[in-house]
N, C-alpha and C. Protein backbone atom coordinates (compact mmCIF):
# COMPACT_ATOMS: atom_id res chain seq x y z
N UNK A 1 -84.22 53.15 26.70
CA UNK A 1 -85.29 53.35 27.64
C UNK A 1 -85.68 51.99 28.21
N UNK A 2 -85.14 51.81 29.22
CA UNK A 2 -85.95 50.73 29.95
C UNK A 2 -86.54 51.06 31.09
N UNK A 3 -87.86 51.89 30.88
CA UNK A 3 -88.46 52.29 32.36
C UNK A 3 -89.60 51.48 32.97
N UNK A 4 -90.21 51.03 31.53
CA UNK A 4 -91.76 50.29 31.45
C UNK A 4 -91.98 49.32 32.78
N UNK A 5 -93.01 49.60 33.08
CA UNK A 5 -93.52 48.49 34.49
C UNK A 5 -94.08 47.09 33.92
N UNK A 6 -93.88 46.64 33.26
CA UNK A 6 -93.72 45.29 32.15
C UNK A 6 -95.48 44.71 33.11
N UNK A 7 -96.35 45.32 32.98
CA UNK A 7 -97.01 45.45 33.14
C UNK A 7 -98.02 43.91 32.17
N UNK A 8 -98.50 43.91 31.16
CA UNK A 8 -98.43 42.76 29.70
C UNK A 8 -97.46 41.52 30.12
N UNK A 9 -96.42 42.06 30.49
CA UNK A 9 -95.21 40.98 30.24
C UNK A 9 -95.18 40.09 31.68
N UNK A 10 -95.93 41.23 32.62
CA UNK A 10 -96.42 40.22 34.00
C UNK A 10 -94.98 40.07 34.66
N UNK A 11 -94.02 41.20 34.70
CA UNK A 11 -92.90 41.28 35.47
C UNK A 11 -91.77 42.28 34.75
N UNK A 12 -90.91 41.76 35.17
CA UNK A 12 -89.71 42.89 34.89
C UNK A 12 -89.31 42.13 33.66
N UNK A 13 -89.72 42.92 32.41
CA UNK A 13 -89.40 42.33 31.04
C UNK A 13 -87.68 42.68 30.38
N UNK A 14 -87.10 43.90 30.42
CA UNK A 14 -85.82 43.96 29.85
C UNK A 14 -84.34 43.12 30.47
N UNK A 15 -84.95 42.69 31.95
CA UNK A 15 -84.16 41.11 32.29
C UNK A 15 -84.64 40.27 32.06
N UNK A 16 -85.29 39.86 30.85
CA UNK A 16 -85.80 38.72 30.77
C UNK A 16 -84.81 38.49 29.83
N UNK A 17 -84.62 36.66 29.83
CA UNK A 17 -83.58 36.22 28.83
C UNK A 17 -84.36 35.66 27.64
N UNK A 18 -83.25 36.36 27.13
CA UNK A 18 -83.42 36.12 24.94
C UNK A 18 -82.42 35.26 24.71
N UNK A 19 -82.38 34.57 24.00
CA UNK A 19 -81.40 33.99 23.50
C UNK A 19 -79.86 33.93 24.46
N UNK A 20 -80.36 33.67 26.08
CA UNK A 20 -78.97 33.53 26.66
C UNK A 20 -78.61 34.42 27.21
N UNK A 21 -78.83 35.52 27.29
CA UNK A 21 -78.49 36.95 27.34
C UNK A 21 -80.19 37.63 28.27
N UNK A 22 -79.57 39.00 28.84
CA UNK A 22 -80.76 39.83 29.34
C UNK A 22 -81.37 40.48 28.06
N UNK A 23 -82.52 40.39 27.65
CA UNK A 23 -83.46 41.67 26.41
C UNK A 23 -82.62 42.79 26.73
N UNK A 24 -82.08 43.47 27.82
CA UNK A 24 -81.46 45.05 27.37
C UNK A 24 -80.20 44.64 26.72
N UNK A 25 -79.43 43.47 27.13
CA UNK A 25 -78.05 43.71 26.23
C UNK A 25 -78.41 43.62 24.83
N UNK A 26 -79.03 43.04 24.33
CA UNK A 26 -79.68 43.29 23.01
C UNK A 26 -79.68 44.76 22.49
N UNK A 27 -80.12 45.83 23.69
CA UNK A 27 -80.17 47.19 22.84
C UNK A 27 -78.75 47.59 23.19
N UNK A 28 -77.59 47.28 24.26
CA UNK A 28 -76.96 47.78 24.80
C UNK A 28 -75.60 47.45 23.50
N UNK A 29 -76.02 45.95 22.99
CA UNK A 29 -75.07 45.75 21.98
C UNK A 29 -75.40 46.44 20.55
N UNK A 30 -76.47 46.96 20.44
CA UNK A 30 -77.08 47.40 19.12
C UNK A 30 -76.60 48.72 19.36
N UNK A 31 -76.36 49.40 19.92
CA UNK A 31 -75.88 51.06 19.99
C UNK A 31 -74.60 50.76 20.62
N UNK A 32 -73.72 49.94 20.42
CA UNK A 32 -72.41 50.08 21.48
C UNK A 32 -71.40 50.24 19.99
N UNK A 33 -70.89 51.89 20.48
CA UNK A 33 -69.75 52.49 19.58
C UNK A 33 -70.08 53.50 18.63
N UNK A 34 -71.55 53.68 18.72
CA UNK A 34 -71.95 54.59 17.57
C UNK A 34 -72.37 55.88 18.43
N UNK A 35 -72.26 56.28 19.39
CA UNK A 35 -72.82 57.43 20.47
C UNK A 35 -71.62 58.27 20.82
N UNK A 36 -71.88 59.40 21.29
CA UNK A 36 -70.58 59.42 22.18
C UNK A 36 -71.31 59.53 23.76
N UNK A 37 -72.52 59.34 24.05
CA UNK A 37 -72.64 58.93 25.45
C UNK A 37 -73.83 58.07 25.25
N UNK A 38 -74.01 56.97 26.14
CA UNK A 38 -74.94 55.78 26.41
C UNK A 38 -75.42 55.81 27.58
N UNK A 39 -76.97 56.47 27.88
CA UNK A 39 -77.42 56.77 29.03
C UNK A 39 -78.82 55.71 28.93
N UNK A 40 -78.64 54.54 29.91
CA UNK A 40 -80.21 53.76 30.51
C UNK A 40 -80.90 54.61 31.25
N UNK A 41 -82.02 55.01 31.03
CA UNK A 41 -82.74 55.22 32.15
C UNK A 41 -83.48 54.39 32.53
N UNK A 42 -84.04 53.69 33.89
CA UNK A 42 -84.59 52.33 34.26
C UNK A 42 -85.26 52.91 35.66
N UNK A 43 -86.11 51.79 36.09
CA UNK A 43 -86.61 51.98 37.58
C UNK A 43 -85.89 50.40 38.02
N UNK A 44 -85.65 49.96 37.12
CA UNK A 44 -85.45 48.29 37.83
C UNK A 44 -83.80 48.31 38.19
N UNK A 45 -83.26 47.86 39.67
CA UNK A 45 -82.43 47.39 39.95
C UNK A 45 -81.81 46.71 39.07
N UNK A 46 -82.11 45.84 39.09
CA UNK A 46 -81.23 44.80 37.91
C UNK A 46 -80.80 45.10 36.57
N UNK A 47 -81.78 45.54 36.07
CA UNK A 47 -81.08 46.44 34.68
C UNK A 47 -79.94 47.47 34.99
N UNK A 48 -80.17 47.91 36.52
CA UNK A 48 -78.70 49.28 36.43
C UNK A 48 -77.98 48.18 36.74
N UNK A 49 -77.77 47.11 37.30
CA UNK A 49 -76.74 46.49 37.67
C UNK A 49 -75.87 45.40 36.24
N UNK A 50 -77.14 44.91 35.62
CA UNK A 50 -76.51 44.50 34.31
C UNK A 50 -75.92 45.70 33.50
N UNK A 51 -76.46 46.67 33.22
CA UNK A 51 -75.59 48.28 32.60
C UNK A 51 -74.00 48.51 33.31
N UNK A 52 -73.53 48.25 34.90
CA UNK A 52 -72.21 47.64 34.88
C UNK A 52 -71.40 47.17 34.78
N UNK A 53 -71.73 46.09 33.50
CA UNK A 53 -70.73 45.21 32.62
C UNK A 53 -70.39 46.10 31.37
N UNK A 54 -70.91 47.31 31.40
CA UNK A 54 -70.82 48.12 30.05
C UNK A 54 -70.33 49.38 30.91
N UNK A 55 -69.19 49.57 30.56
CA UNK A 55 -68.32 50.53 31.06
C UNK A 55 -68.69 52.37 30.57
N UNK A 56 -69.10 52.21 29.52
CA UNK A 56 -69.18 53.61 28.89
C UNK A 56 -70.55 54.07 29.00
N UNK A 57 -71.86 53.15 29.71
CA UNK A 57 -72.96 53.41 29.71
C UNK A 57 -73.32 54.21 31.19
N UNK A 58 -73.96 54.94 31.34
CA UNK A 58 -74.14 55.76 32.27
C UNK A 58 -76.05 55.33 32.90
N UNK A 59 -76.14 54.94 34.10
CA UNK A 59 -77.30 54.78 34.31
C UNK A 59 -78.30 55.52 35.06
N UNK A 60 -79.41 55.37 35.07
CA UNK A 60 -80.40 56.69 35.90
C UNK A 60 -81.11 56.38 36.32
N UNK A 61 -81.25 55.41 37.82
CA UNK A 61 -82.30 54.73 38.38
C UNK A 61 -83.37 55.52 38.70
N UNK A 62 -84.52 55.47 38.48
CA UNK A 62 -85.33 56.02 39.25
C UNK A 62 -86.83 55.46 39.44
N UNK A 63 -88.23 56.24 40.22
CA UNK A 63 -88.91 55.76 40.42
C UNK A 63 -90.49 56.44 40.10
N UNK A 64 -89.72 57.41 39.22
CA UNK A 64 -90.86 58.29 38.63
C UNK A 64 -92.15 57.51 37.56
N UNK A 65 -93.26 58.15 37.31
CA UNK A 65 -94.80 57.13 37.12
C UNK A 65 -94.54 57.27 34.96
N UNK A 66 -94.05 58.20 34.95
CA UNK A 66 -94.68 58.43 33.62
C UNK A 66 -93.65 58.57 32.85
N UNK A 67 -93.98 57.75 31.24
CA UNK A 67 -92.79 58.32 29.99
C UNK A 67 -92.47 58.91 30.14
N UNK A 68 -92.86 60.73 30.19
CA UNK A 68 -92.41 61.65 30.07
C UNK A 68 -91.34 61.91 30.45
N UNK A 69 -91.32 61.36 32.37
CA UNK A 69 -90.34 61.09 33.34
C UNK A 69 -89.01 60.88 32.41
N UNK A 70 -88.74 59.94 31.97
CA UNK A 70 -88.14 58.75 31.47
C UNK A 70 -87.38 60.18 30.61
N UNK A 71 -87.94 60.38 29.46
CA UNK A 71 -87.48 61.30 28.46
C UNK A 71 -86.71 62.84 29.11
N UNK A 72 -87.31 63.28 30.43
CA UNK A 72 -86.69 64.06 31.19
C UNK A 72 -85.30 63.78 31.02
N UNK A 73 -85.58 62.60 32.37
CA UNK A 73 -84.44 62.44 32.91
C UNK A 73 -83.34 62.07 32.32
N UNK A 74 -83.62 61.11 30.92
CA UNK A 74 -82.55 61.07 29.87
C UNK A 74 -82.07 62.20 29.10
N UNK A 75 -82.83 62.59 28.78
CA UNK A 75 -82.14 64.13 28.26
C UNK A 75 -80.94 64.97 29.38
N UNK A 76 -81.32 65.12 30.15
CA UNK A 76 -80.84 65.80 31.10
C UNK A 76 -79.59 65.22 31.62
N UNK A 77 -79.89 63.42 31.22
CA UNK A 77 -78.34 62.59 31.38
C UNK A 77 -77.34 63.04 30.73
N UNK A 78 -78.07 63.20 28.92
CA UNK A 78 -77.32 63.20 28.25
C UNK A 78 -76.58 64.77 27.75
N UNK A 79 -77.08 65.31 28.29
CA UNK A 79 -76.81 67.19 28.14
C UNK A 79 -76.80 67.60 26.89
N UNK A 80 -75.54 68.23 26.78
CA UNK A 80 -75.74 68.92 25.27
C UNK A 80 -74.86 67.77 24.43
N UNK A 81 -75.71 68.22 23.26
CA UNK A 81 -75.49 66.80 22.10
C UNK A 81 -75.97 67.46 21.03
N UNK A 82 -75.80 66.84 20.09
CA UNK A 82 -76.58 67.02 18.65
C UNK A 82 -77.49 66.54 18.99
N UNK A 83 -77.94 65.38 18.96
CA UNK A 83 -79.30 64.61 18.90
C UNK A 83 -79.40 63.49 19.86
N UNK A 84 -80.45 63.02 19.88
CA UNK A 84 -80.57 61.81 21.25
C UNK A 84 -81.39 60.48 20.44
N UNK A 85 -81.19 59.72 20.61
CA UNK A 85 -81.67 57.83 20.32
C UNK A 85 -82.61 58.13 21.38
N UNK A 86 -83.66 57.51 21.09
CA UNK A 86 -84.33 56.60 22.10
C UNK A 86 -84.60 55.53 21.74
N UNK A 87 -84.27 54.21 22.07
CA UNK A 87 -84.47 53.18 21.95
C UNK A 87 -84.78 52.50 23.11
N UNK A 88 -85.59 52.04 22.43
CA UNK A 88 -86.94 50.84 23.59
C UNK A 88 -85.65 49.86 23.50
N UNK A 89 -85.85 49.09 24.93
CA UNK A 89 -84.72 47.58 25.35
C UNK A 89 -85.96 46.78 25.20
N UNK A 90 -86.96 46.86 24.47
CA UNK A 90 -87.85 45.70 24.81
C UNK A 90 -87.81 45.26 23.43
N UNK A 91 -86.92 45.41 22.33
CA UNK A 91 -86.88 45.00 20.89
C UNK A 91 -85.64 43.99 20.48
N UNK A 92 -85.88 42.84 20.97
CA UNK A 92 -84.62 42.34 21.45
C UNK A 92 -83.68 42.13 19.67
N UNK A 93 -84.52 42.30 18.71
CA UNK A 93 -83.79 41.59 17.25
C UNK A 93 -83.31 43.15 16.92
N UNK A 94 -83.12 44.34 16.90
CA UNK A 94 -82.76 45.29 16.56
C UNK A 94 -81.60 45.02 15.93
N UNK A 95 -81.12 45.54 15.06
CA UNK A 95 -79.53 45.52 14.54
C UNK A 95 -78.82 46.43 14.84
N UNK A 96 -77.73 46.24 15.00
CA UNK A 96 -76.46 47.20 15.02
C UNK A 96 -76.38 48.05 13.92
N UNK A 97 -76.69 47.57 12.46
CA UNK A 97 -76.74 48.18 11.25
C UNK A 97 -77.88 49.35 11.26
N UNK A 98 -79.27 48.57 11.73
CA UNK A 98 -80.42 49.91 11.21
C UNK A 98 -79.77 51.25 12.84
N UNK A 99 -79.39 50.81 13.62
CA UNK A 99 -78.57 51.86 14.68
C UNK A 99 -77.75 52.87 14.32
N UNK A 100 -76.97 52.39 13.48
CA UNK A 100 -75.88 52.56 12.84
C UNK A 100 -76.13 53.81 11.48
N UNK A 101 -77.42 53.40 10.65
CA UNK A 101 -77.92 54.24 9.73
C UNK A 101 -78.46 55.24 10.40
N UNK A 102 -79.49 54.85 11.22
CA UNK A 102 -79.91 55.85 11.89
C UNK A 102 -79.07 57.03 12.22
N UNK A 103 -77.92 56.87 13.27
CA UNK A 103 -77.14 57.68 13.32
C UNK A 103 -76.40 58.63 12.27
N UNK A 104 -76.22 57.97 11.03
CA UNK A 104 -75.38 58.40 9.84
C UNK A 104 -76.28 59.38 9.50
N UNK A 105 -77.73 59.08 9.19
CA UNK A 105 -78.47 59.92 8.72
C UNK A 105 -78.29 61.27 9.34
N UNK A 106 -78.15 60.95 11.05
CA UNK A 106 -78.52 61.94 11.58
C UNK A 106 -77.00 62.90 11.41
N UNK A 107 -75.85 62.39 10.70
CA UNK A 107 -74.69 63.36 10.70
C UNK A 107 -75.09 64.47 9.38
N UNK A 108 -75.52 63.10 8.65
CA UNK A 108 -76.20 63.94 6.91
C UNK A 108 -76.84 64.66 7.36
N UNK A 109 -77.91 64.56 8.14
CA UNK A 109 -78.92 65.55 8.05
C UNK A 109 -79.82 66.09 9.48
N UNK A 110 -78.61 66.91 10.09
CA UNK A 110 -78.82 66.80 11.57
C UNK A 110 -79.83 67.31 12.04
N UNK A 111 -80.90 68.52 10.92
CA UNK A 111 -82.00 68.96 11.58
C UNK A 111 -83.30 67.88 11.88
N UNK A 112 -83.17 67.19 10.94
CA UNK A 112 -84.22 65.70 10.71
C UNK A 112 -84.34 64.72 11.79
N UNK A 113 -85.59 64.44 12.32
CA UNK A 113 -86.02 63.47 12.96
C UNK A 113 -85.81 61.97 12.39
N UNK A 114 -84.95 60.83 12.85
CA UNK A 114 -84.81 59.81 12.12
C UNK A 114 -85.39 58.90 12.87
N UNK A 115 -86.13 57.88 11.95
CA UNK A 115 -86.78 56.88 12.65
C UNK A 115 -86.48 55.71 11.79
N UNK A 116 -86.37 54.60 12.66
CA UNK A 116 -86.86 53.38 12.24
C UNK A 116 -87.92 53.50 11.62
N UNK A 117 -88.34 51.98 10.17
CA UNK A 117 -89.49 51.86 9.80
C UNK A 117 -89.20 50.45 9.55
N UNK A 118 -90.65 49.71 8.83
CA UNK A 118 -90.72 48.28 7.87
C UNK A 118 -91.49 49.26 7.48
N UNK A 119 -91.49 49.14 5.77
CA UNK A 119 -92.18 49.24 4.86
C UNK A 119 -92.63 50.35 4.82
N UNK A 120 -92.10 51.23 5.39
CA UNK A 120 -92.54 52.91 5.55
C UNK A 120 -93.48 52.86 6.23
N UNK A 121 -93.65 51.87 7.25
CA UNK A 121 -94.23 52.70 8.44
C UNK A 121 -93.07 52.61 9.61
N UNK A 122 -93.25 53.84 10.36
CA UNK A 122 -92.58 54.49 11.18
C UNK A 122 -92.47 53.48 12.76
N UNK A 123 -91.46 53.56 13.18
CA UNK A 123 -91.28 52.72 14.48
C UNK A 123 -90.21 53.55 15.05
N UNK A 124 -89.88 52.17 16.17
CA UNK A 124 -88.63 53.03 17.05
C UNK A 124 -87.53 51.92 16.79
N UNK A 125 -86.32 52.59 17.08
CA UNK A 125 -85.77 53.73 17.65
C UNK A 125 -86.60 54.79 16.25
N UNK A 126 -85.92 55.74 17.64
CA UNK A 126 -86.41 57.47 16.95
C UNK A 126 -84.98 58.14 17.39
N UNK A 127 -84.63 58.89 16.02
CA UNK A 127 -83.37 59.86 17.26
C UNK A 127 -83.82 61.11 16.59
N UNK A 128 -84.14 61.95 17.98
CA UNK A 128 -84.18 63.34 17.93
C UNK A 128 -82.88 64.29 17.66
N UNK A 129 -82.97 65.72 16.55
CA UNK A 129 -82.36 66.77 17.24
C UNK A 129 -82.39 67.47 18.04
N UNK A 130 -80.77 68.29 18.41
CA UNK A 130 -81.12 69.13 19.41
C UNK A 130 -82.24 69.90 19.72
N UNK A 131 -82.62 70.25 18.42
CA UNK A 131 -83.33 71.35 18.90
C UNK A 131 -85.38 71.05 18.87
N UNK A 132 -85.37 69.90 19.00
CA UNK A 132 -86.40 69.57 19.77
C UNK A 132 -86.21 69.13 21.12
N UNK A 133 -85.09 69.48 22.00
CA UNK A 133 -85.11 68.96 23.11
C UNK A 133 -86.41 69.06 24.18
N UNK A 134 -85.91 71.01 24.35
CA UNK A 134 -86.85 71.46 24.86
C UNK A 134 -88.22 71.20 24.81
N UNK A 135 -88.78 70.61 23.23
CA UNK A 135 -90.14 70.55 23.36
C UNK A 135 -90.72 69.06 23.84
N UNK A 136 -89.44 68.16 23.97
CA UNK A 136 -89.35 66.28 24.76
C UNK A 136 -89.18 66.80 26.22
N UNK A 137 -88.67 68.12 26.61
CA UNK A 137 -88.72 68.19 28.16
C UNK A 137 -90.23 68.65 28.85
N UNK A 138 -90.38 68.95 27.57
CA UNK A 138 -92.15 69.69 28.14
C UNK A 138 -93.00 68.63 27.85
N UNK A 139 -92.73 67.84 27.25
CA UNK A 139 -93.97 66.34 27.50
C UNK A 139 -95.00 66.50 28.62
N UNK A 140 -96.23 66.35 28.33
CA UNK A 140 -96.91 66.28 29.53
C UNK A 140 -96.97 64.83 30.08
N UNK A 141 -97.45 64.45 31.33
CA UNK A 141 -97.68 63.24 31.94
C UNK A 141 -98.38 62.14 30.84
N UNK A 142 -97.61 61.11 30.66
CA UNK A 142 -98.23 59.66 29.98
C UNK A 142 -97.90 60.28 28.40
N UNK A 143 -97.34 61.29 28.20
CA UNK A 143 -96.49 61.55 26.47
C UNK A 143 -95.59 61.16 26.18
N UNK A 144 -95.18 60.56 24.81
CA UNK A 144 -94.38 60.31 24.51
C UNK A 144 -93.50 60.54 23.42
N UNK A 145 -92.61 60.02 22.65
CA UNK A 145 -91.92 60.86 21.76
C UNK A 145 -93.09 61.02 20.54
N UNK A 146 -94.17 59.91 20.28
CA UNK A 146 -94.99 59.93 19.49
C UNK A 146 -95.85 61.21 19.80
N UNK A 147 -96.34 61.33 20.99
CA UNK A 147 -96.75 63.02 21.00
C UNK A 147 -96.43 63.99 20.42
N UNK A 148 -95.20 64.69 20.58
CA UNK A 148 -94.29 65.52 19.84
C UNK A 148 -94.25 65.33 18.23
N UNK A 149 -93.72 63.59 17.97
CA UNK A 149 -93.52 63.83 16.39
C UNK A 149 -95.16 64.53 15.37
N UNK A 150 -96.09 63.92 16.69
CA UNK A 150 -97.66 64.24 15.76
C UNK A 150 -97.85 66.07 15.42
N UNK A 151 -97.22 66.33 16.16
CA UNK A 151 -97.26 68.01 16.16
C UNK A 151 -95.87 68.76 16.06
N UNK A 152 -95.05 68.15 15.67
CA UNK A 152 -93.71 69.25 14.83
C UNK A 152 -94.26 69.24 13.47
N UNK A 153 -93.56 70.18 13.02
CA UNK A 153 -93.42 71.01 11.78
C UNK A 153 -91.95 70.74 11.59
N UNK A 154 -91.18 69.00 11.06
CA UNK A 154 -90.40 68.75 11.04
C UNK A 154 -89.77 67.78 9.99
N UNK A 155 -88.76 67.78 9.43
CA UNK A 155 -88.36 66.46 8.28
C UNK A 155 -88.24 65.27 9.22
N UNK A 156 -89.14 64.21 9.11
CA UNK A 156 -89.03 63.04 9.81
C UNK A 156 -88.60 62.20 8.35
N UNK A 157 -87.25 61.36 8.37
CA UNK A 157 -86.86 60.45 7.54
C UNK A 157 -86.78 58.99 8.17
N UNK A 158 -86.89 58.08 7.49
CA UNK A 158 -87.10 57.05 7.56
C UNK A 158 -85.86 56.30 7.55
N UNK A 159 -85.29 54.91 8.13
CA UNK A 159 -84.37 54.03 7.93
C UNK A 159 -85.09 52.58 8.09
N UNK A 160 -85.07 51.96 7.01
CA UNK A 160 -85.69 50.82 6.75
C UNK A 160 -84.90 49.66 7.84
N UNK A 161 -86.06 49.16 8.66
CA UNK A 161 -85.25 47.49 8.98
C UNK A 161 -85.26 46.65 8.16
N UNK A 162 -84.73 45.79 8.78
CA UNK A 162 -84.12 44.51 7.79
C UNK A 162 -85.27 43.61 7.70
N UNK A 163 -86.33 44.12 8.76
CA UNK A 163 -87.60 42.93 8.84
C UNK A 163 -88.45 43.64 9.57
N UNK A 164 -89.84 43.32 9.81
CA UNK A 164 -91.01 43.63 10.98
C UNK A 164 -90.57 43.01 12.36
N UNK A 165 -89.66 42.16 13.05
CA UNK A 165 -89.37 41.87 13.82
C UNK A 165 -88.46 42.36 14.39
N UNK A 166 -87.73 43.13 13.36
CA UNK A 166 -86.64 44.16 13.94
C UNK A 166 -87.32 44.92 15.10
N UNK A 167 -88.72 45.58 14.70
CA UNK A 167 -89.08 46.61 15.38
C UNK A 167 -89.86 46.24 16.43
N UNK A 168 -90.06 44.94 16.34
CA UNK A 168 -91.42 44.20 17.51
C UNK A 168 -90.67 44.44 18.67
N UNK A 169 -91.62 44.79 19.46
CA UNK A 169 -91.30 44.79 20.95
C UNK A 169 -91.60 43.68 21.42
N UNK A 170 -91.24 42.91 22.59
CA UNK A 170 -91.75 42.20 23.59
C UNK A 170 -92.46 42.36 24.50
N UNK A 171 -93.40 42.72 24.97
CA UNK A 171 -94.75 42.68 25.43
C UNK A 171 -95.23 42.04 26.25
N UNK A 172 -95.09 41.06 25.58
CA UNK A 172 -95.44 39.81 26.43
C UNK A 172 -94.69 38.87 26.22
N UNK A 173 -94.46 37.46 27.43
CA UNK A 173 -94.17 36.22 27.10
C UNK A 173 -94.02 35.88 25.75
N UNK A 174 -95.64 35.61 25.58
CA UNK A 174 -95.43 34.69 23.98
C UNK A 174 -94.74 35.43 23.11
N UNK A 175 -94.41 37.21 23.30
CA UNK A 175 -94.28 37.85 21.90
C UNK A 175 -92.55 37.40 22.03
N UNK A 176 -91.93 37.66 23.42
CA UNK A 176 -90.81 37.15 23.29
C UNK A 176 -90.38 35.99 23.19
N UNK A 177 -91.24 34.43 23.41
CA UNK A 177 -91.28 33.40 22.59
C UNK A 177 -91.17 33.04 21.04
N UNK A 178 -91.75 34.30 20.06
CA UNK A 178 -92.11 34.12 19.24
C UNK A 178 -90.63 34.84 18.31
N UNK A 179 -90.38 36.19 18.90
CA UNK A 179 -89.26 36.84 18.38
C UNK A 179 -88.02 36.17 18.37
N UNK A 180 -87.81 34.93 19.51
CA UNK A 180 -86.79 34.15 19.88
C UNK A 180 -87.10 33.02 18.86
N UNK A 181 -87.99 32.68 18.22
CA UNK A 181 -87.91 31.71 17.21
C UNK A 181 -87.32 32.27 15.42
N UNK A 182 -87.02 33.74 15.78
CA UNK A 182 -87.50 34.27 14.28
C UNK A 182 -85.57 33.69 13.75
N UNK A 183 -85.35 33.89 12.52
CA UNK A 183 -84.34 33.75 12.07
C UNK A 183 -83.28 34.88 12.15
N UNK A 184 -83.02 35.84 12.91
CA UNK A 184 -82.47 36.83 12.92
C UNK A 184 -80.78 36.42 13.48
């Protein structure tokens, strides 16, 4: 998901450079090989155009106001599937590994909601099953996947990161100043 109007971040945050690199290749390398489809959804030019160095990723420009939007239109990228990732591009330390579990879990145990955590509390990525699609297409305006998880009647399991910085977003400047100092 890179739709956010980087609004905090005082510009277009998932081209912003990390360590050399744009913040989305960060998520683009953290899920590359574990999917069988890789759909951005973005409003920013430049992010669909950096997503063209990645051959197998499929992009979905658009210019719609709200999350919800976002979760639509990715679903609808991604059609029928077992389950769907959402992962924020604004987490630039993510690992390939907690991606990686995530997914596994979700072969073990495909009815289950899997999420990222530190310390058992819950973060993102989140990967949904199928069969909550329908109720991520009915999101109302400014909802998000956190909406939904507050009101299923569902096994949400946990996959531990490797750190609290795994899951930090960038936000702002300093936060991506600060994530770029961490030891990861």
């Amino acid at each position: 998901m890179a739709s956010g109007a980087g609004r905090r971040f005082g510009g277009e945050k998932v081209t912003a450079p990390f360590r050399g690199r744009p913040m989305l290749a960060c998520a683009l390398e953290a899920t590359e090989g574990l999917f069988a489809r890789r759909v951005v959804v973005t409003r920013s030019e430049k992010a669909a155009a950096l997503c063209a160095g990645y051959p197998d990723v499929q992009v979905v420009l658009h210019s719609l106001p709200d999350r919800s939007d976002t979760i639509r239109l990715g679903l609808a990228a991604v059609g029928p599937a077992a389950g769907c990732l959402f992962c924020p591009a604004d987490q630039p330390l993510l690992r390939r590994q907690t991606v990686a579990a995530l997914a596994e879990g979700a072969r073990r145990e495909p009815a289950a909601v899997w999420r990222a955590a530190w310390q058992g509390a819950a973060g993102a990525p989140v990967l949904f099953p199928a069969w909550c699609f329908g109720q991520l297409a009915a999101l109302g305006p400014g909802e998000g996947g956190r909406a939904l998880l507050s009101r299923l009647a569902a096994p949400v399991r946990l996959v531990e990161a490797s750190c609290a910085e795994e899951l930090a977003d960038a936000d702002t400047p300093a936060e991506l100043e600060r994530l770029e100092k961490c030891d990861l």
